[in-house]
Protein backbone atom coordinates (compact mmCIF):
# COMPACT_ATOMS: atom_id res chain seq x y z
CA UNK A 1 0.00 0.00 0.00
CA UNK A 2 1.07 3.24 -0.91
CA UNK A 3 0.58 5.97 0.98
CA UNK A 4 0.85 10.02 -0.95
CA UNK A 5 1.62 13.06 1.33
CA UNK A 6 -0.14 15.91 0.20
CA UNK A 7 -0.73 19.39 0.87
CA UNK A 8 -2.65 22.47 0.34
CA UNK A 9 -2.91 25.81 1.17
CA UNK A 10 -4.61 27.27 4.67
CA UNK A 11 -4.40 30.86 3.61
CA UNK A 12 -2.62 33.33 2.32
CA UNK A 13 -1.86 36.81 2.85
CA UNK A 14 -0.58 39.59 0.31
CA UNK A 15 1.36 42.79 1.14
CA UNK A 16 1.36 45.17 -1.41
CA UNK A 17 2.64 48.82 -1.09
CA UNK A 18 1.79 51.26 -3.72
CA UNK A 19 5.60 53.34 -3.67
CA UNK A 20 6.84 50.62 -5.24
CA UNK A 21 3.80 49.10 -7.34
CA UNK A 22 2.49 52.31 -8.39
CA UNK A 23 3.93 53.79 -12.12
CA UNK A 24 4.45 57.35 -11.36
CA UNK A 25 0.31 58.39 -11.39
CA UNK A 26 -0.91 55.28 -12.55
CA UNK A 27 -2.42 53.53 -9.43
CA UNK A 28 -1.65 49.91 -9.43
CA UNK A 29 -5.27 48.66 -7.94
CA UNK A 30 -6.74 50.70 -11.42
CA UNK A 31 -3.94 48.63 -13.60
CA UNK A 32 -4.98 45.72 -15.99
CA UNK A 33 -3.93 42.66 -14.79
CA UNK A 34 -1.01 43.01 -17.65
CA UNK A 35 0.26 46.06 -16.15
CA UNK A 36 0.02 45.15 -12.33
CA UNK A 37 1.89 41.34 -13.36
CA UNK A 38 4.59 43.77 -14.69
CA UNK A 39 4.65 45.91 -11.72
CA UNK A 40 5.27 42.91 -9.46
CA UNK A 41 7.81 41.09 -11.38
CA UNK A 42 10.44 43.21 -9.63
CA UNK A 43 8.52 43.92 -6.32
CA UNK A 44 9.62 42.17 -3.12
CA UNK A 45 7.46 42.99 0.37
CA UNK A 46 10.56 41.28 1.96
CA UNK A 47 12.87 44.33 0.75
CA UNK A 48 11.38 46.51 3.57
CA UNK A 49 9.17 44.34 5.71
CA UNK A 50 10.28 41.51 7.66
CA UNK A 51 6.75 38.63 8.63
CA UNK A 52 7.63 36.04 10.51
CA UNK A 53 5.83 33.19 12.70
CA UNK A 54 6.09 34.37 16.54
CA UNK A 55 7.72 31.76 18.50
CA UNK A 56 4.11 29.76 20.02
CA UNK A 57 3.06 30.08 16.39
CA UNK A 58 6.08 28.24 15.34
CA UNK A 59 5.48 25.45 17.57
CA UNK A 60 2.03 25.72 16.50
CA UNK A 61 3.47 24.88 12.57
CA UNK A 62 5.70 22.38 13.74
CA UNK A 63 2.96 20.13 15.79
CA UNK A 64 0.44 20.27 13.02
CA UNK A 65 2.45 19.66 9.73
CA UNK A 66 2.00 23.30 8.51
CA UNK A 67 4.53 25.49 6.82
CA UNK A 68 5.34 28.66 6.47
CA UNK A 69 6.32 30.35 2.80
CA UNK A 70 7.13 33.56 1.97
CA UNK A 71 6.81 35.00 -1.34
CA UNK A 72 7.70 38.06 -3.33
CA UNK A 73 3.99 39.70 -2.92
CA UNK A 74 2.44 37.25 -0.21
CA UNK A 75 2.74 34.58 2.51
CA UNK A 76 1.02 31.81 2.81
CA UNK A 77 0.57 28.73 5.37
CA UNK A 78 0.33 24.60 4.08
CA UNK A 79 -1.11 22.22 5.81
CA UNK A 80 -0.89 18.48 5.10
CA UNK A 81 -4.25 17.04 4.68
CA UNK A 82 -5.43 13.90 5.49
CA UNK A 83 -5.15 10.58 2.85
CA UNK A 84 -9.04 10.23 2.59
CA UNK A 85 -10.36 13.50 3.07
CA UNK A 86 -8.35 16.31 1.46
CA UNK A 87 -10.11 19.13 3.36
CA UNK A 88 -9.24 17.75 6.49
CA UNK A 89 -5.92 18.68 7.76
CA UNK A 90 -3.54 15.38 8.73
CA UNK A 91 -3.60 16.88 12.56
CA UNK A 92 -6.86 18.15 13.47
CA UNK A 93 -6.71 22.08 14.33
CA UNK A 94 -8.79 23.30 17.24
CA UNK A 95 -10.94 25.76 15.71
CA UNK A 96 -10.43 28.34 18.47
CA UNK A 97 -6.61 28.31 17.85
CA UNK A 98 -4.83 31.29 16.18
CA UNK A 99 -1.59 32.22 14.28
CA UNK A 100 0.37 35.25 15.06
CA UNK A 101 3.11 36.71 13.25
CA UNK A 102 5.68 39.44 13.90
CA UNK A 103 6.17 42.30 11.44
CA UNK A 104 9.13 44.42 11.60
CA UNK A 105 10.14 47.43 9.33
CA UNK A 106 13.50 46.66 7.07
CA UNK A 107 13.89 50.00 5.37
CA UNK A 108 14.79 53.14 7.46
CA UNK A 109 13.22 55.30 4.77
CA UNK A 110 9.67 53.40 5.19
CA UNK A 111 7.86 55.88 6.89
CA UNK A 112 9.03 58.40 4.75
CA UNK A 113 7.16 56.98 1.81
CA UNK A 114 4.47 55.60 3.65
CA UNK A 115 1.01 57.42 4.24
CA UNK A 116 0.25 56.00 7.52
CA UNK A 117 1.40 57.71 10.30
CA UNK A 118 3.26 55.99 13.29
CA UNK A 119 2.79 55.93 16.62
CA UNK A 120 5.28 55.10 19.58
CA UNK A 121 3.21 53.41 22.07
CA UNK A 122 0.99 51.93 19.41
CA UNK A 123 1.48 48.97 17.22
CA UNK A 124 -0.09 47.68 13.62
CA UNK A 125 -2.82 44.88 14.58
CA UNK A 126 -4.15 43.43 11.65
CA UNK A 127 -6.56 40.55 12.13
CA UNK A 128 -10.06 38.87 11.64
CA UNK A 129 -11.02 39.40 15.51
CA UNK A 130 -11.43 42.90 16.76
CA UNK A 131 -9.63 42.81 20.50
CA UNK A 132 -12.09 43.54 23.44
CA UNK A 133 -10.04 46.30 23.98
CA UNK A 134 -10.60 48.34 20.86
CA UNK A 135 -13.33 50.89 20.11
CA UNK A 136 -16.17 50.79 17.09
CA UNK A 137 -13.34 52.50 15.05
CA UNK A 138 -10.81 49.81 14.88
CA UNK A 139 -10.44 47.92 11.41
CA UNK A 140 -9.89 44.44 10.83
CA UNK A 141 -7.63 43.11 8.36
CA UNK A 142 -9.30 43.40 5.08
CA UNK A 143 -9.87 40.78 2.26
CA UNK A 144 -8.21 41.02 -1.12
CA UNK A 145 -11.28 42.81 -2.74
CA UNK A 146 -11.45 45.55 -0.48
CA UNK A 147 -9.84 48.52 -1.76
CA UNK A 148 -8.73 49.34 1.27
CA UNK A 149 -5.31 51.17 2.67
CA UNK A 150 -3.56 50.08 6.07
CA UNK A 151 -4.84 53.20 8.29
CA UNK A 152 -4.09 54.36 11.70
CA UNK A 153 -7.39 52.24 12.16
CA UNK A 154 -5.13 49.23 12.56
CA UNK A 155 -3.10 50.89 15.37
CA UNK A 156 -4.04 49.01 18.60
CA UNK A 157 -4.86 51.46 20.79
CA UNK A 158 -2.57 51.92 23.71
CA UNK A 159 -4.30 49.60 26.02
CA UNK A 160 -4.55 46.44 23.07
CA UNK A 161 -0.61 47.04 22.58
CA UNK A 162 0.26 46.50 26.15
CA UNK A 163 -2.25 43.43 25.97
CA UNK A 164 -0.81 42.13 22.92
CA UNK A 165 3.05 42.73 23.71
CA UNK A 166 2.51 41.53 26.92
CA UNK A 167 2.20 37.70 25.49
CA UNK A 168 4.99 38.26 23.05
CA UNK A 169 8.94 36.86 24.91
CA UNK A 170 11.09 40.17 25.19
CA UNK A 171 13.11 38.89 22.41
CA UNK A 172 10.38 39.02 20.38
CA UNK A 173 9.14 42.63 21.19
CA UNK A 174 12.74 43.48 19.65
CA UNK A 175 12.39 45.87 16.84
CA UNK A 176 8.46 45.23 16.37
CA UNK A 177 6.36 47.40 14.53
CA UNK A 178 2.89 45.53 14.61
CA UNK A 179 1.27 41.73 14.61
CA UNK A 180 -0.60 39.67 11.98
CA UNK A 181 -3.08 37.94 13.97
CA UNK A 182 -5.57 35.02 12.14
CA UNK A 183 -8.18 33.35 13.93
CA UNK A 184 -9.60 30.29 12.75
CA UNK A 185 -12.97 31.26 13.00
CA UNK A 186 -13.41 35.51 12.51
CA UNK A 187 -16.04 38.08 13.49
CA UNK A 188 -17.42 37.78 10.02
CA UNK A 189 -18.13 34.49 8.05
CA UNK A 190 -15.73 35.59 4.59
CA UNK A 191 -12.98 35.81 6.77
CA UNK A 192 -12.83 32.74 8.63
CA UNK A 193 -10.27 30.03 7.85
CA UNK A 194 -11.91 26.69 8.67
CA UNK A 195 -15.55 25.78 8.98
CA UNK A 196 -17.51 24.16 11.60
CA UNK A 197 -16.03 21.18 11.26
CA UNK A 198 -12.28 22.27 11.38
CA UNK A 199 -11.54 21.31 7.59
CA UNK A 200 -10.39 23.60 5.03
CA UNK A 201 -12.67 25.62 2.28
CA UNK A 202 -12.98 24.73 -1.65
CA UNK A 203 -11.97 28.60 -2.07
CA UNK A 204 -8.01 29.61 -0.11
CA UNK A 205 -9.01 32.28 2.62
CA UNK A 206 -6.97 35.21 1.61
CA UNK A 207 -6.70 38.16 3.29
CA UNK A 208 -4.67 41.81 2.00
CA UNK A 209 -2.27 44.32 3.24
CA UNK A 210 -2.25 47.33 1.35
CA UNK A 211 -0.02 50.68 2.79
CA UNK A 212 -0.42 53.49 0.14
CA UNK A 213 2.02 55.91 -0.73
CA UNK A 214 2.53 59.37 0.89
CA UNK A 215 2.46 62.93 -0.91
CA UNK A 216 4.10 65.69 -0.26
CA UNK A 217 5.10 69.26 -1.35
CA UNK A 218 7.80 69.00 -3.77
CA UNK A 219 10.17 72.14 -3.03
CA UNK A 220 13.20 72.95 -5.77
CA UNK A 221 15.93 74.48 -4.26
CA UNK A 222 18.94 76.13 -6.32
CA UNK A 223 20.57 78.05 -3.08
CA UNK A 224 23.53 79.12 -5.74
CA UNK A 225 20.88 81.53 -7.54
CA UNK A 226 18.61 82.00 -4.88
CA UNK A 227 16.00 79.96 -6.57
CA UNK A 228 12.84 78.49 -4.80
CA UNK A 229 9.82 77.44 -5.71
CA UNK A 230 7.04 74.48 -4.54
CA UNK A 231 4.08 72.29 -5.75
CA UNK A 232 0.82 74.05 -5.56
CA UNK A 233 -0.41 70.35 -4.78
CA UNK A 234 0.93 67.26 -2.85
CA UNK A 235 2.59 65.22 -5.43
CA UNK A 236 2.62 61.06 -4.73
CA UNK A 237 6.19 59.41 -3.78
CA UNK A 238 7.07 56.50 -5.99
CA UNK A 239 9.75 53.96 -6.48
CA UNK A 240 8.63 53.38 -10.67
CA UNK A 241 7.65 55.81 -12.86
CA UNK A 242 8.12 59.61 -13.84
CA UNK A 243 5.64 62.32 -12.49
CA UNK A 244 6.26 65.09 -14.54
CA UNK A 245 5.86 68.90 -13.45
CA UNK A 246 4.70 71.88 -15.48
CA UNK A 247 6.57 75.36 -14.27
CA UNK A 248 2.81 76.87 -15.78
CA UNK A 249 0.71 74.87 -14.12
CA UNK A 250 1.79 73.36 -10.83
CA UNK A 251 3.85 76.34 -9.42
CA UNK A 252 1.60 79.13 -8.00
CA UNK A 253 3.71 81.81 -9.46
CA UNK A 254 6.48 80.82 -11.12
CA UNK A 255 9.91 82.99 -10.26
CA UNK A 256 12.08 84.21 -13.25
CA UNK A 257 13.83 81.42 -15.32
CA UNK A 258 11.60 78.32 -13.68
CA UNK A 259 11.34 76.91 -17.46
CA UNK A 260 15.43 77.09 -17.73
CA UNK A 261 15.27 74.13 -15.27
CA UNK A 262 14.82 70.44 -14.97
CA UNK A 263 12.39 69.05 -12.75
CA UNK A 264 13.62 65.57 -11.24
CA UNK A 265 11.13 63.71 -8.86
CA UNK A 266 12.41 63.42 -5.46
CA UNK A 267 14.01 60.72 -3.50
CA UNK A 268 12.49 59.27 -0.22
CA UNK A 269 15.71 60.71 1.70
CA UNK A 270 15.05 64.20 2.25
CA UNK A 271 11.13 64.85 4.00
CA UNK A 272 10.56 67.66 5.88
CA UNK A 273 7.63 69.08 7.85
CA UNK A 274 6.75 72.87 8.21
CA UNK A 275 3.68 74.55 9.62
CA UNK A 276 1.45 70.90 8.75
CA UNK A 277 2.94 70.77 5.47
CA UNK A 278 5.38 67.91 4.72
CA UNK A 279 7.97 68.37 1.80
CA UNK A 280 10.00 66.77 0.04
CA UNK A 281 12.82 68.93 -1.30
CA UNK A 282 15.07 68.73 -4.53
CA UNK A 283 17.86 70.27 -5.09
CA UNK A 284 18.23 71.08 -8.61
């Protein structure tokens, strides 16, 4: 008798970020599927986000013959199923268990190009159970058709992120910037991983993380020739692409000379924030 070891997929979650899917103004959830397969032939969420299992999760993996992979635009959990029944995992999984992962930021510059904003005694929650110890206003994580942008409505408050750090080893609080938390069964049905029953659906639960890009004020500098001049409007940051700027049109009053120059787009290294407005400036 022979015996075939087979698996299949438990869910799987994508992290996209638009500065480096978007193609100067050309959103990428508004792309063809051509154009967005292009976008993400070069795009790698591991480049400035680390996601990895937290240490009860990994025992978690380990007892029940799931794995972990990471991919260039997603992760995603396998589970070996059982010989007879190939929606029934090989280990049975308690319905009421959950998987939590770690996130940590990779790039220094991430805020910078990032529209959320940060805060220090608050952490990124995203999962498919609101904590008892969030208000009406706290978001879950969404599902891949929601066009929907990580928010600071995925900030545990300050309460949920002693709560949640407080069950995380301190070796594991190291460097964290939020938690990806997945119930088996969620507050709403389309979310939940396994049915009644504990075996797997026909149709992968898959779930989204999508940070947008920030805008800012693009300033030109030329110190040399005492030249200055800014956007009239916030322009968006991005890794691809070429946003290009008209002296006529998006420069309230253009000094002398502002057609003599080039306009480059700006890097992610230079941000600044002045009376509410954040810029990025160019030296040109």
């Amino acid at each position: 008798m022979s015996f075939q070891t087979r698996y299949k997929t438990l869910l799987r979650v994508f992290i996209y970020h638009n500065y480096h899917l978007n193609n100067g103004t050309d959103e990428f959830n508004l792309m063809t599927e051509g154009e967005r397969d292009i976008q993400l032939k070069h795009y790698d969420h591991r480049s400035f986000l680390e996601i990895i299992p937290s240490e009860d999760t990994f025992r978690l993996l380990a007892g029940h013959k799931l794995v972990f992979h990471s991919r260039n635009d997603h992760f995603s959990i396998g589970v070996k199923t059982d010989t007879d029944n190939a929606q029934q995992p090989f280990i049975p999984i308690d319905i009421t268990a959950s998987l939590t992962f770690l996130v940590r930021i990779n790039d220094p510059y991430f805020m910078n190009y990032t529209l959320y904003t940060a805060e220090k005694d608050r952490v990124l929650y995203l999962t498919n159970v609101k904590p008892v110890t969030e208000d009406m206003d706290f978001a879950c994580i969404p599902g891949p058709a929601e066009n929907t942008f990580i928010s600071e409505n995925h900030l545990l408050s300050e309460n949920g992120t002693r709560d949640i750090l407080g069950r995380l080893r301190d070796r594991e609080k190291t460097g964290i910037s939020g938690c990806i938390k997945l119930h088996m069964r969620a507050d709403s049905v389309e979310h939940h991983i396994l049915d009644n029953n504990g075996e797997l659906f026909e149709n992968i639960p898959e779930f989204k993380i999508h940070f947008d890009n920030r805008k800012t004020f693009w300033k030109y500098l030329k110190p040399s020739e005492g030249f200055e001049v800014e956007t009239l409007a916030e322009k968006p940051l991005t890794k691809n692409g070429f946003v290009k700027i008209d002296p006529d049109t998006d420069f309230a009053a253009p000094p002398p000379g502002a057609d003599t120059y080039r306009y480059p787009n700006p890097s992610v290294y230079s941000i600044r924030t002045i009376a509410n407005k954040t810029y990025s400036e160019i030296f040109i």
